[in-house]
PDB file of N, CA and C in Angstrom:
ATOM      1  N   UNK A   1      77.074 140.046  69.722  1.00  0.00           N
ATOM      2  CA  UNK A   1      78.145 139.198  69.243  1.00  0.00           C
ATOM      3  C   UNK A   1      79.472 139.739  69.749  1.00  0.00           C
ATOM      4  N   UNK A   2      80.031 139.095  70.007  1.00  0.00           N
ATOM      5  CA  UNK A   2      81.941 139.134  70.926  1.00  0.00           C
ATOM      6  C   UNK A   2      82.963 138.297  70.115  1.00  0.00           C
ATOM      7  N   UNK A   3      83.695 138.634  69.230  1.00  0.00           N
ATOM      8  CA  UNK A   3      85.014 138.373  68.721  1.00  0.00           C
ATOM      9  C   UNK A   3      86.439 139.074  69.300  1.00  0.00           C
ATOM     10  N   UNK A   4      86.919 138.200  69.708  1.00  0.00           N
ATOM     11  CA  UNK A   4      88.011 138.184  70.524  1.00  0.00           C
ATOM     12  C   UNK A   4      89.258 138.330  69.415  1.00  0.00           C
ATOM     13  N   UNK A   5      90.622 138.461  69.817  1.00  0.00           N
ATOM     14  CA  UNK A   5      92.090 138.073  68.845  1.00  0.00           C
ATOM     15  C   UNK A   5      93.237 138.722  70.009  1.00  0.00           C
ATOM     16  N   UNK A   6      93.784 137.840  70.193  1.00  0.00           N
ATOM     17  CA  UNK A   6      95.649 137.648  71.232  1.00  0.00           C
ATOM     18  C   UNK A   6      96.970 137.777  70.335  1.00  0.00           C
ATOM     19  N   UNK A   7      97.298 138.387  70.162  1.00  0.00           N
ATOM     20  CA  UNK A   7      98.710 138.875  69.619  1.00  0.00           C
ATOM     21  C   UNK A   7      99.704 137.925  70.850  1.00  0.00           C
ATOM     22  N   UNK A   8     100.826 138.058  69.938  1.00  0.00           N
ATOM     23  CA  UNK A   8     102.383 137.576  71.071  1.00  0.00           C
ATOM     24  C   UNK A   8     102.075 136.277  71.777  1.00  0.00           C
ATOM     25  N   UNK A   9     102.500 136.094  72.645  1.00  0.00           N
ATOM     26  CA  UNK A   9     102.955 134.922  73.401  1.00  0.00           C
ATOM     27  C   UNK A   9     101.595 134.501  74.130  1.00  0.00           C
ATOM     28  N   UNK A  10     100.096 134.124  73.081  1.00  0.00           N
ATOM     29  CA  UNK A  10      99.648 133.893  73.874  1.00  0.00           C
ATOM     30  C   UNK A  10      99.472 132.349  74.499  1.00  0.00           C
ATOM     31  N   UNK A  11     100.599 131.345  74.313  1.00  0.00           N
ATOM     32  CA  UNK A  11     100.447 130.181  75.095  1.00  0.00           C
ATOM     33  C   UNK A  11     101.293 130.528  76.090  1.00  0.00           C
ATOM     34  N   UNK A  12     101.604 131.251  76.722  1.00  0.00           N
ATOM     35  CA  UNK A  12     102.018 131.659  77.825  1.00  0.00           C
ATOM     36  C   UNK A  12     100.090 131.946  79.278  1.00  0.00           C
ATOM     37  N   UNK A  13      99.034 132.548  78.363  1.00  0.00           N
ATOM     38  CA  UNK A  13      98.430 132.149  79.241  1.00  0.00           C
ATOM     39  C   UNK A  13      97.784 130.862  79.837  1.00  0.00           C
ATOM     40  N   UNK A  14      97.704 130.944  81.291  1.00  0.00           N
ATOM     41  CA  UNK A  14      97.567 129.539  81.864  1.00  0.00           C
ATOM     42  C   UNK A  14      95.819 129.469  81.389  1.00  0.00           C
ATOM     43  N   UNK A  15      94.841 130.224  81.719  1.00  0.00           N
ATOM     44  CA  UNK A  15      93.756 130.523  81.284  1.00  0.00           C
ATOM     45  C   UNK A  15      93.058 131.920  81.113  1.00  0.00           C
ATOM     46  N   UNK A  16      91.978 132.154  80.111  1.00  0.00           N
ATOM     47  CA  UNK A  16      91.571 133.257  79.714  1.00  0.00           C
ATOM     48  C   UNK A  16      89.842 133.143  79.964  1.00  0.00           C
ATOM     49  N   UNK A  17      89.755 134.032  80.861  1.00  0.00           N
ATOM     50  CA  UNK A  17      87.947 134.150  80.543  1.00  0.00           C
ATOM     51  C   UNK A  17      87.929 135.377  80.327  1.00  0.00           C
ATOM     52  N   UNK A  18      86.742 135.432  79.612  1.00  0.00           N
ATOM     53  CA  UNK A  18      85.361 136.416  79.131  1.00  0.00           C
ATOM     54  C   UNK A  18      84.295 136.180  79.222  1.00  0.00           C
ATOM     55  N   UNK A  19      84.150 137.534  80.478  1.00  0.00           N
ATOM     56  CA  UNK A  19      82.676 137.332  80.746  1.00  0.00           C
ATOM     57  C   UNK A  19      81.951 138.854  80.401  1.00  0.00           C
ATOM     58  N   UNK A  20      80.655 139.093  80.361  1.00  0.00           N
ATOM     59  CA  UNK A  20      79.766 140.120  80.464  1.00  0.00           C
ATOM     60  C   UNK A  20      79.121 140.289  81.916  1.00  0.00           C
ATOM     61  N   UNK A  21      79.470 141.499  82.183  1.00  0.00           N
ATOM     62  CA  UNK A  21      79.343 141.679  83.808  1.00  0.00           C
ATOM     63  C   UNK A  21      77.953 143.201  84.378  1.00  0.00           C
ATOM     64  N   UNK A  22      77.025 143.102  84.750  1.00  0.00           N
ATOM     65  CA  UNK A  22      76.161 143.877  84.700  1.00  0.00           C
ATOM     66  C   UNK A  22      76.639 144.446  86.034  1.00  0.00           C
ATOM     67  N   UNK A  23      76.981 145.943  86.343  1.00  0.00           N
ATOM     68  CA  UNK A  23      77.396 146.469  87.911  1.00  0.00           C
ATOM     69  C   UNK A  23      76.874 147.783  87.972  1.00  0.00           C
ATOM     70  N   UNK A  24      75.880 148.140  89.243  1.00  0.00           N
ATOM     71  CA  UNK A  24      75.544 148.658  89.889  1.00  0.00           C
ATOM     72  C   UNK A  24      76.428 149.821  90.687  1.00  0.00           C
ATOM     73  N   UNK A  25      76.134 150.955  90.314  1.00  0.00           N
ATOM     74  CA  UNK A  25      77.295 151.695  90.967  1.00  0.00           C
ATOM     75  C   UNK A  25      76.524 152.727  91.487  1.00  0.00           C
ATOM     76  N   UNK A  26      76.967 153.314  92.551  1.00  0.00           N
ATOM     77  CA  UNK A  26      76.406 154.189  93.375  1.00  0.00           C
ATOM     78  C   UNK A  26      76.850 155.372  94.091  1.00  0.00           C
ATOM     79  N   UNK A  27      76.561 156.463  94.417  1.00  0.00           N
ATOM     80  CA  UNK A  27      77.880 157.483  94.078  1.00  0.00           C
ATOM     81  C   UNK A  27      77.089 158.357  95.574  1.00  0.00           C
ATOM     82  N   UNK A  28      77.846 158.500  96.458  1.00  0.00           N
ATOM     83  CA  UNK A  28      77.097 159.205  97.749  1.00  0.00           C
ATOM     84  C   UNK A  28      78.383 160.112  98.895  1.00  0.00           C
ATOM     85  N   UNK A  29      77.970 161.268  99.036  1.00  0.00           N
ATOM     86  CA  UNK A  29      79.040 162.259  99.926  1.00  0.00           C
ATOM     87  C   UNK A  29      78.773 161.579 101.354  1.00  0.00           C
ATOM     88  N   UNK A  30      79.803 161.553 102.018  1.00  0.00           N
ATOM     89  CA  UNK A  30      79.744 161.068 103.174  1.00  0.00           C
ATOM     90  C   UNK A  30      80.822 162.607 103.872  1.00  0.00           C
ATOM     91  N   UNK A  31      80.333 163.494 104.393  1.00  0.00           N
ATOM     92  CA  UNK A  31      81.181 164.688 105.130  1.00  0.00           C
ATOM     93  C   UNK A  31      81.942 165.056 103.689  1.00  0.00           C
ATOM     94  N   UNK A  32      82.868 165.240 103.709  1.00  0.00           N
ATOM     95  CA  UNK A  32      83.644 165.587 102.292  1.00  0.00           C
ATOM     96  C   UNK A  32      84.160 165.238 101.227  1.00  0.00           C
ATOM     97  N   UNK A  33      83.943 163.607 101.446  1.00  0.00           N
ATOM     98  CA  UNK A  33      84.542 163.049 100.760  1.00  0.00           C
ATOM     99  C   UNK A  33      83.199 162.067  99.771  1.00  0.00           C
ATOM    100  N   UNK A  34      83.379 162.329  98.882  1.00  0.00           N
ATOM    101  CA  UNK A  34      83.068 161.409  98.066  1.00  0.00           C
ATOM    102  C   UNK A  34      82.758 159.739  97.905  1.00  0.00           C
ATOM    103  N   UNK A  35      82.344 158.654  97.673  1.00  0.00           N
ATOM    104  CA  UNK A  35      82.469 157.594  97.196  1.00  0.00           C
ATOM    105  C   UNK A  35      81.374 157.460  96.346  1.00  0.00           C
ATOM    106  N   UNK A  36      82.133 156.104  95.767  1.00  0.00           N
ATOM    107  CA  UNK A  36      81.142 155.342  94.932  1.00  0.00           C
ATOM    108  C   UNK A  36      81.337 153.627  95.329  1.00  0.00           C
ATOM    109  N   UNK A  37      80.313 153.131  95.549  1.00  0.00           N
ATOM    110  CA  UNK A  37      80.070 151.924  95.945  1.00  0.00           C
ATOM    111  C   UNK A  37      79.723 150.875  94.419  1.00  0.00           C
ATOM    112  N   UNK A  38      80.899 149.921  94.344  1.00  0.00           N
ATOM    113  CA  UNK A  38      80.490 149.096  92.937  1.00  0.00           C
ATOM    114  C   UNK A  38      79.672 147.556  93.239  1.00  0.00           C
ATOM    115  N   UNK A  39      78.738 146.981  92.519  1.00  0.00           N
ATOM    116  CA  UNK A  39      78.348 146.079  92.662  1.00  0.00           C
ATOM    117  C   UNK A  39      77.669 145.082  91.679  1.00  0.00           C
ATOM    118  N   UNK A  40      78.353 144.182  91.819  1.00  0.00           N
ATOM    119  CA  UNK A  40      78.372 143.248  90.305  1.00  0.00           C
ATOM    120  C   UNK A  40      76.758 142.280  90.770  1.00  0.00           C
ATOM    121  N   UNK A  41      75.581 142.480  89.666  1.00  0.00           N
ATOM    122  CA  UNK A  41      74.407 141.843  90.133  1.00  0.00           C
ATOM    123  C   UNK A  41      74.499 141.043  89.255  1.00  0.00           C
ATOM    124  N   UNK A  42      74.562 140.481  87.897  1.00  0.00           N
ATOM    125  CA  UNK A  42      74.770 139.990  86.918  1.00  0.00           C
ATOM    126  C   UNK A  42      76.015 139.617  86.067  1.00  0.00           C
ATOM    127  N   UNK A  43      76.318 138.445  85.809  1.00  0.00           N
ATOM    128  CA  UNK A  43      77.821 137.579  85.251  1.00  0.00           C
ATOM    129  C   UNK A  43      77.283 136.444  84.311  1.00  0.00           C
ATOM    130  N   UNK A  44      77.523 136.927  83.238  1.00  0.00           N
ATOM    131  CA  UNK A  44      77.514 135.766  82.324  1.00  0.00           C
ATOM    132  C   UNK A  44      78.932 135.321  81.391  1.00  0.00           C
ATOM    133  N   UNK A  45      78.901 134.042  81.716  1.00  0.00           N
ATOM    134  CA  UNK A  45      80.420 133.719  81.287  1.00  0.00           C
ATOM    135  C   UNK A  45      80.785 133.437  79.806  1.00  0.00           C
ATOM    136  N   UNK A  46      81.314 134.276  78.974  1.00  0.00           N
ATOM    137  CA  UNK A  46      81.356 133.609  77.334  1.00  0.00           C
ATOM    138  C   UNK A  46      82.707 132.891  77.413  1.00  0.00           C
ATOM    139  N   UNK A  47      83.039 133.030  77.606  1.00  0.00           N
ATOM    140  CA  UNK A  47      84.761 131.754  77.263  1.00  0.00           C
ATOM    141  C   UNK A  47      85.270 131.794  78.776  1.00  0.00           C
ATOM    142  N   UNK A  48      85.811 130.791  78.915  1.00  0.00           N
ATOM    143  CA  UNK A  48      86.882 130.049  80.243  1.00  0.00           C
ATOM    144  C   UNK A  48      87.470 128.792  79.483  1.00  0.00           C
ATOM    145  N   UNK A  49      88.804 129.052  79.221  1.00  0.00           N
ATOM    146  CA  UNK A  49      89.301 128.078  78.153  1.00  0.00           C
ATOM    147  C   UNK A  49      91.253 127.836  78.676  1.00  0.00           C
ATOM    148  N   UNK A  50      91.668 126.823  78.563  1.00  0.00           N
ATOM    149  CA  UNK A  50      93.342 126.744  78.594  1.00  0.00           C
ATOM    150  C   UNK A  50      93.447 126.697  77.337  1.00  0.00           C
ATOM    151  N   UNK A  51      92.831 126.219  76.521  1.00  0.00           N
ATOM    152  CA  UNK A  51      93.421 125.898  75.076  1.00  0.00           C
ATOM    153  C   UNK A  51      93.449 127.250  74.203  1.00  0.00           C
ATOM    154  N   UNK A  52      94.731 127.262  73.958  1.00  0.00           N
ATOM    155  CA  UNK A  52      95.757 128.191  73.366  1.00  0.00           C
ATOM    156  C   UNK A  52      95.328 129.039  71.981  1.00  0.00           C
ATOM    157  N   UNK A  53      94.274 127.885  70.848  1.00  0.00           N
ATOM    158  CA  UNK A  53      94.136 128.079  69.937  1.00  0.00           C
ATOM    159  C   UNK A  53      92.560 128.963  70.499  1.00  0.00           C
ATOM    160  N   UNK A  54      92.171 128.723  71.228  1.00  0.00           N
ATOM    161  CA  UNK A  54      90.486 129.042  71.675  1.00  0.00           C
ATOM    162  C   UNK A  54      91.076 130.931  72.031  1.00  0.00           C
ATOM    163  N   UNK A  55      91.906 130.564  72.927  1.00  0.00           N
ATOM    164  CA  UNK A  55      91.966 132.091  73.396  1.00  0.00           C
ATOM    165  C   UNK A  55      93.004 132.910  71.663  1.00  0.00           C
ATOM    166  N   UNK A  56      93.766 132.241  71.077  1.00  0.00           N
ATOM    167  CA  UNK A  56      93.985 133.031  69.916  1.00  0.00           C
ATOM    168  C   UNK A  56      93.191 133.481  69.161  1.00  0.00           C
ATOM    169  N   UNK A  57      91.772 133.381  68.751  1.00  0.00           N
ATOM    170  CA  UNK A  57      90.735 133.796  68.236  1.00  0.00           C
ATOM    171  C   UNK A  57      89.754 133.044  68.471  1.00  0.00           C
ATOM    172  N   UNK A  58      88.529 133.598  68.434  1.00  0.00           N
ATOM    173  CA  UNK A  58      87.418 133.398  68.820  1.00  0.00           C
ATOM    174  C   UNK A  58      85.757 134.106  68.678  1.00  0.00           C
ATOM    175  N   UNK A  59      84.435 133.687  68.715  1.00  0.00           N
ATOM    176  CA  UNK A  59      83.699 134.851  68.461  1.00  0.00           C
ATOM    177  C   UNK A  59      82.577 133.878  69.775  1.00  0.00           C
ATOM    178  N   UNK A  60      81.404 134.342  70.018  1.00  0.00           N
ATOM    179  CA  UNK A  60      80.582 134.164  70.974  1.00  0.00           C
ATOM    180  C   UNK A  60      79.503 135.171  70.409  1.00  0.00           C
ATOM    181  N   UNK A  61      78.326 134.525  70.789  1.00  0.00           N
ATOM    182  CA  UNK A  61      76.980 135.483  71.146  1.00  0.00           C
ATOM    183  C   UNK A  61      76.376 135.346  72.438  1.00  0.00           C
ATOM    184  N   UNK A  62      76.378 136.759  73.058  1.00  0.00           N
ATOM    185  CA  UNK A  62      75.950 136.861  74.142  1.00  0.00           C
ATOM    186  C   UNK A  62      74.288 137.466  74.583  1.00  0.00           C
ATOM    187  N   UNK A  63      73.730 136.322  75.239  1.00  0.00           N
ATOM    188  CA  UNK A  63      72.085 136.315  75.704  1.00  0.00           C
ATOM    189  C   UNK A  63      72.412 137.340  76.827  1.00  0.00           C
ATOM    190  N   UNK A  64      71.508 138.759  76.614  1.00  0.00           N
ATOM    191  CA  UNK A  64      71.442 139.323  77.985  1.00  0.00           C
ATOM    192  C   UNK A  64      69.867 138.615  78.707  1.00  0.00           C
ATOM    193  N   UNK A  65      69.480 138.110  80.086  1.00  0.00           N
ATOM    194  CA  UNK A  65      68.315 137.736  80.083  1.00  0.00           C
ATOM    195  C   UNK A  65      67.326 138.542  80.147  1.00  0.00           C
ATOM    196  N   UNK A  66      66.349 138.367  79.594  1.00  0.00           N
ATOM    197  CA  UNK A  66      65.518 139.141  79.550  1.00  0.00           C
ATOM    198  C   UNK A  66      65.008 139.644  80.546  1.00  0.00           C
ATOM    199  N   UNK A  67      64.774 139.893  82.064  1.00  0.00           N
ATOM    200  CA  UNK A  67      64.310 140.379  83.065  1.00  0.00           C
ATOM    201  C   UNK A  67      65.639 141.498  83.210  1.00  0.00           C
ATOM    202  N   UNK A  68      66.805 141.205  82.933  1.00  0.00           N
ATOM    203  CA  UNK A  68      68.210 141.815  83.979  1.00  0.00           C
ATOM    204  C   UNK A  68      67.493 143.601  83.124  1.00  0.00           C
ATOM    205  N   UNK A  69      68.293 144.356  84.042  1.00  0.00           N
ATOM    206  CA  UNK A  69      68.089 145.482  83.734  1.00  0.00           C
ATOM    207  C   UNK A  69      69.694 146.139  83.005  1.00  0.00           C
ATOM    208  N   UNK A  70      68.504 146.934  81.841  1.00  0.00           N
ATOM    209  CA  UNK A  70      69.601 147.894  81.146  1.00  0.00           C
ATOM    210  C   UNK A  70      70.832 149.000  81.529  1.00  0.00           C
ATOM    211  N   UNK A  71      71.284 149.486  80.681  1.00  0.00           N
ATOM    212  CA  UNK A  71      71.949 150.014  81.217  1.00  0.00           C
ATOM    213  C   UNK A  71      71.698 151.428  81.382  1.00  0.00           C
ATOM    214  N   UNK A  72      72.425 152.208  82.457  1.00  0.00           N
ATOM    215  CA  UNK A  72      71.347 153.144  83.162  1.00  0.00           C
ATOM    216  C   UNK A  72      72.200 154.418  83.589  1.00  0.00           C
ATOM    217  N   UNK A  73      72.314 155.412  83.533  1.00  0.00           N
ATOM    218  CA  UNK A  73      73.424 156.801  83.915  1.00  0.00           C
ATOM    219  C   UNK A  73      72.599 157.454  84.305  1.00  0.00           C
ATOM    220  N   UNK A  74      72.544 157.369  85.338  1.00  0.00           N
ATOM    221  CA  UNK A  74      71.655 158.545  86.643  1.00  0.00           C
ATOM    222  C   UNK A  74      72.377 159.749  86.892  1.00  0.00           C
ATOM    223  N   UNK A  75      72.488 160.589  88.173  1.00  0.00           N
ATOM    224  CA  UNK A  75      73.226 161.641  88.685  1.00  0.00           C
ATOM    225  C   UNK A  75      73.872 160.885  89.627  1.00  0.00           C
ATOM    226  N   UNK A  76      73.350 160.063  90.500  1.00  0.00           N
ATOM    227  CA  UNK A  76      73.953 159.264  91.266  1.00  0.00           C
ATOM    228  C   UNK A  76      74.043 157.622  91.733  1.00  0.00           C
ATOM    229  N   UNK A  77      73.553 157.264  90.510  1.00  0.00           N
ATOM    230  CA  UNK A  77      73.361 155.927  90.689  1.00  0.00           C
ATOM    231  C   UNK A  77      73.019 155.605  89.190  1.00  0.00           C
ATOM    232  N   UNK A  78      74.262 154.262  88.522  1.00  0.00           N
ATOM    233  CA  UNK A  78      74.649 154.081  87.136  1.00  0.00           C
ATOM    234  C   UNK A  78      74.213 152.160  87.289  1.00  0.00           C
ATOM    235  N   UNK A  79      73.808 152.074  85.970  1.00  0.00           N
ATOM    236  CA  UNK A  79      74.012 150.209  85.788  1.00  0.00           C
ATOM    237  C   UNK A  79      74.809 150.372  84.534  1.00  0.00           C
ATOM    238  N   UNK A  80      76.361 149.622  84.975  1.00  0.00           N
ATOM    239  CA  UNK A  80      76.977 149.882  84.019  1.00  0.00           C
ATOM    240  C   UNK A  80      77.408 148.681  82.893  1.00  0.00           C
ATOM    241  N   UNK A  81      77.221 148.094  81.748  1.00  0.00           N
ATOM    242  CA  UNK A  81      77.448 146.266  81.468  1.00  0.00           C
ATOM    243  C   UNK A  81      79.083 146.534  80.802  1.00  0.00           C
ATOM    244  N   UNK A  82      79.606 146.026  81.158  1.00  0.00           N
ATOM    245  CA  UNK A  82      81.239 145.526  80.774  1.00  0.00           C
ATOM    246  C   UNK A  82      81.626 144.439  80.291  1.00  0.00           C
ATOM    247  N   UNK A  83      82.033 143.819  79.623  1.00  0.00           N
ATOM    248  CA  UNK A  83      83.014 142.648  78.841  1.00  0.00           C
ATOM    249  C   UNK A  83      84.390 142.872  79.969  1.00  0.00           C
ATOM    250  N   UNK A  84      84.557 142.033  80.598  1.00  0.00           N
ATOM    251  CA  UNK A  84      86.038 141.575  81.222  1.00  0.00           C
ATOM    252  C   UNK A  84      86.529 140.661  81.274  1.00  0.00           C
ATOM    253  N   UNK A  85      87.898 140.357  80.414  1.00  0.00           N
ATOM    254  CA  UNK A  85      89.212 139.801  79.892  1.00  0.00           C
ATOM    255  C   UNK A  85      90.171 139.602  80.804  1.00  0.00           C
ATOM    256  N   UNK A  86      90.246 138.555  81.383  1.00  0.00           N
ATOM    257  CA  UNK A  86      91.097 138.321  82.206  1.00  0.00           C
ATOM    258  C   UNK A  86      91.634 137.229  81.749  1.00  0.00           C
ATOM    259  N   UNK A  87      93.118 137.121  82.054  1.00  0.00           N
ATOM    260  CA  UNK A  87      94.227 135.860  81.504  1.00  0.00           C
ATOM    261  C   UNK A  87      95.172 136.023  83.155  1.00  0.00           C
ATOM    262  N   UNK A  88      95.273 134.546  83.264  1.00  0.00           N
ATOM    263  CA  UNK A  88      96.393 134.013  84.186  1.00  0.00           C
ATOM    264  C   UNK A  88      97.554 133.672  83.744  1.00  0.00           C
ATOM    265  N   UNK A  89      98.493 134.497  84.264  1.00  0.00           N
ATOM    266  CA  UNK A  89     100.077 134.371  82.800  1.00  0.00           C
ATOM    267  C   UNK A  89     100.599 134.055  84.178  1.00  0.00           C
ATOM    268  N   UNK A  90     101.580 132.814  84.795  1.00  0.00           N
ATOM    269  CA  UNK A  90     102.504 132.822  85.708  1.00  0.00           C
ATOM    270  C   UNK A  90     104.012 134.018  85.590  1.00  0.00           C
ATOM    271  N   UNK A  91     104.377 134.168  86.520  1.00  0.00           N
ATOM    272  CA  UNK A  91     105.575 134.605  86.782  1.00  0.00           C
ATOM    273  C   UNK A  91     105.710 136.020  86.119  1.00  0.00           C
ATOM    274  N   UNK A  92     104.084 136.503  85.277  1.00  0.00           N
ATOM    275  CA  UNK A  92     104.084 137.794  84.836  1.00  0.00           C
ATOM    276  C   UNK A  92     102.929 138.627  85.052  1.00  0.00           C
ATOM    277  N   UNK A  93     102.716 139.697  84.579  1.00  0.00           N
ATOM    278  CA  UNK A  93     101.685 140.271  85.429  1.00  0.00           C
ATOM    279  C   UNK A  93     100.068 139.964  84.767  1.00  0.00           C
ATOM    280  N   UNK A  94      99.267 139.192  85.384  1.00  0.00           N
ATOM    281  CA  UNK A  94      97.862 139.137  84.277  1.00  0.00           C
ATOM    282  C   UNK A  94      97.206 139.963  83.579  1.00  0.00           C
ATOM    283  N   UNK A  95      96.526 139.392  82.579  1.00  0.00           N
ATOM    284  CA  UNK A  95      95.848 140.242  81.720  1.00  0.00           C
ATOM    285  C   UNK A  95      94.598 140.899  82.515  1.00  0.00           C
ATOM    286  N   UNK A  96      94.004 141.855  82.340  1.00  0.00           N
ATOM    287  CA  UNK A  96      92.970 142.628  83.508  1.00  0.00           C
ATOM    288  C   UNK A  96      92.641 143.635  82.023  1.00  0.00           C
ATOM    289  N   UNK A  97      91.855 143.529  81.285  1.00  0.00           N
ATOM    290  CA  UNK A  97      90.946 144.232  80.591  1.00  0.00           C
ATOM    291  C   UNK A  97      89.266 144.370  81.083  1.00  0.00           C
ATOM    292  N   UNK A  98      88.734 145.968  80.576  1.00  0.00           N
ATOM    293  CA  UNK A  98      87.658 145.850  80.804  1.00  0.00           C
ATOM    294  C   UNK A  98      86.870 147.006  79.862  1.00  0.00           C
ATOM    295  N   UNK A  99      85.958 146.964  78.845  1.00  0.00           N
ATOM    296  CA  UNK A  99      85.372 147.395  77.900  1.00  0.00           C
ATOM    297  C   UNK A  99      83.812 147.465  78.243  1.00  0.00           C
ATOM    298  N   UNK A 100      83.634 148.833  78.281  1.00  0.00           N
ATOM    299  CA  UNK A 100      82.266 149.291  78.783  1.00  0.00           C
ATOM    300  C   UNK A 100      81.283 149.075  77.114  1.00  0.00           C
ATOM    301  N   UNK A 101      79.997 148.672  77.682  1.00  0.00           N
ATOM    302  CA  UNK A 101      79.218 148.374  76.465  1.00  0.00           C
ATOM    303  C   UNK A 101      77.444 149.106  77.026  1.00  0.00           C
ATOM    304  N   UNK A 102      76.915 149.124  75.749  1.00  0.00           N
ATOM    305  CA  UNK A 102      75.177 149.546  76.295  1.00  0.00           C
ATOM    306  C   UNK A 102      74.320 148.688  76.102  1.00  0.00           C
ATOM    307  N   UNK A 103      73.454 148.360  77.287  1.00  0.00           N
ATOM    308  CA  UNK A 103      72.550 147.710  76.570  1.00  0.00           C
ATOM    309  C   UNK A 103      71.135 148.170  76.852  1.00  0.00           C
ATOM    310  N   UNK A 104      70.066 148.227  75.724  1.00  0.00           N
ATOM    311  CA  UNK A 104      69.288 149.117  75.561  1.00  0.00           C
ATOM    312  C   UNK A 104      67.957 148.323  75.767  1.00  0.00           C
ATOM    313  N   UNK A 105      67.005 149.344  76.762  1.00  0.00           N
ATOM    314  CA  UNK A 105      65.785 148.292  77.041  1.00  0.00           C
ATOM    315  C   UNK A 105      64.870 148.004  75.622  1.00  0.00           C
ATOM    316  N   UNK A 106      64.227 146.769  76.144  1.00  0.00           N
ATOM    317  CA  UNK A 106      63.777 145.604  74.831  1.00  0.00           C
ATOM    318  C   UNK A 106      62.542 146.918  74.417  1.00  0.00           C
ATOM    319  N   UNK A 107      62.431 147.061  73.146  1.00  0.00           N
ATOM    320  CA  UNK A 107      61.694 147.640  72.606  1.00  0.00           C
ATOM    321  C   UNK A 107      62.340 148.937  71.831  1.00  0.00           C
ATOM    322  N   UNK A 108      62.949 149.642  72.211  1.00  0.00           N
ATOM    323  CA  UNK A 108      63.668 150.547  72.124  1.00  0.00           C
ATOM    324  C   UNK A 108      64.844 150.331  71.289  1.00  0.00           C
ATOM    325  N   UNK A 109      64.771 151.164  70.152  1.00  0.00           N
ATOM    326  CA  UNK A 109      65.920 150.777  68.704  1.00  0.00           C
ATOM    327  C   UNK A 109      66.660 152.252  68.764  1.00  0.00           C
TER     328      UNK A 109
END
């Protein structure tokens, strides 16, 4: 379950989504330097809304599908699931939130 709430000026945004985002991350030395490679395999969308009162509060339940895979912290290779909040505000800088979450394989309490 996902309950949302916008303080201040939020009819100033043009639109707000929330989605749940499943990403693949991968972590490998190349000579000295480091990277990590990110990769979004899974997107499920809970709100995409203009209306003002929708993005001022709100709640959602979110279906992970049952095949997608859990979430996962290796040494070098993570599946990480996130909630990301994004709002389109003109002439100011957008909203860009992102809240790491677990999700735990089916069987397992």
């Amino acid at each position: 379950d996902v309950a949302w709430e916008l303080k201040g000026r939020v009819y100033r945004i043009r639109e707000l989504v929330i989605a749940a985002v499943a990403e693949e991350q991968a972590t490998y030395t190349r000579g000295t330097d480091t990277k990590t490679d990110k990769r979004a395999f899974q997107t499920i969308e809970i709100i995409r809304t203009s209306d003002v009162a929708e993005m001022q509060f709100g709640t959602a339940t979110v279906v992970i599908p049952l095949g997608t895979m859990h979430s996962h912290h290796g040494e070098k290779n993570k599946i990480v699931w996130k909630l990301i909040v994004r709002g389109d505000i003109p002439l100011f800088p957008n909203v860009h939130e992102e809240f790491e979450f677990r999700v735990i394989p089916r069987g397992v309490s």
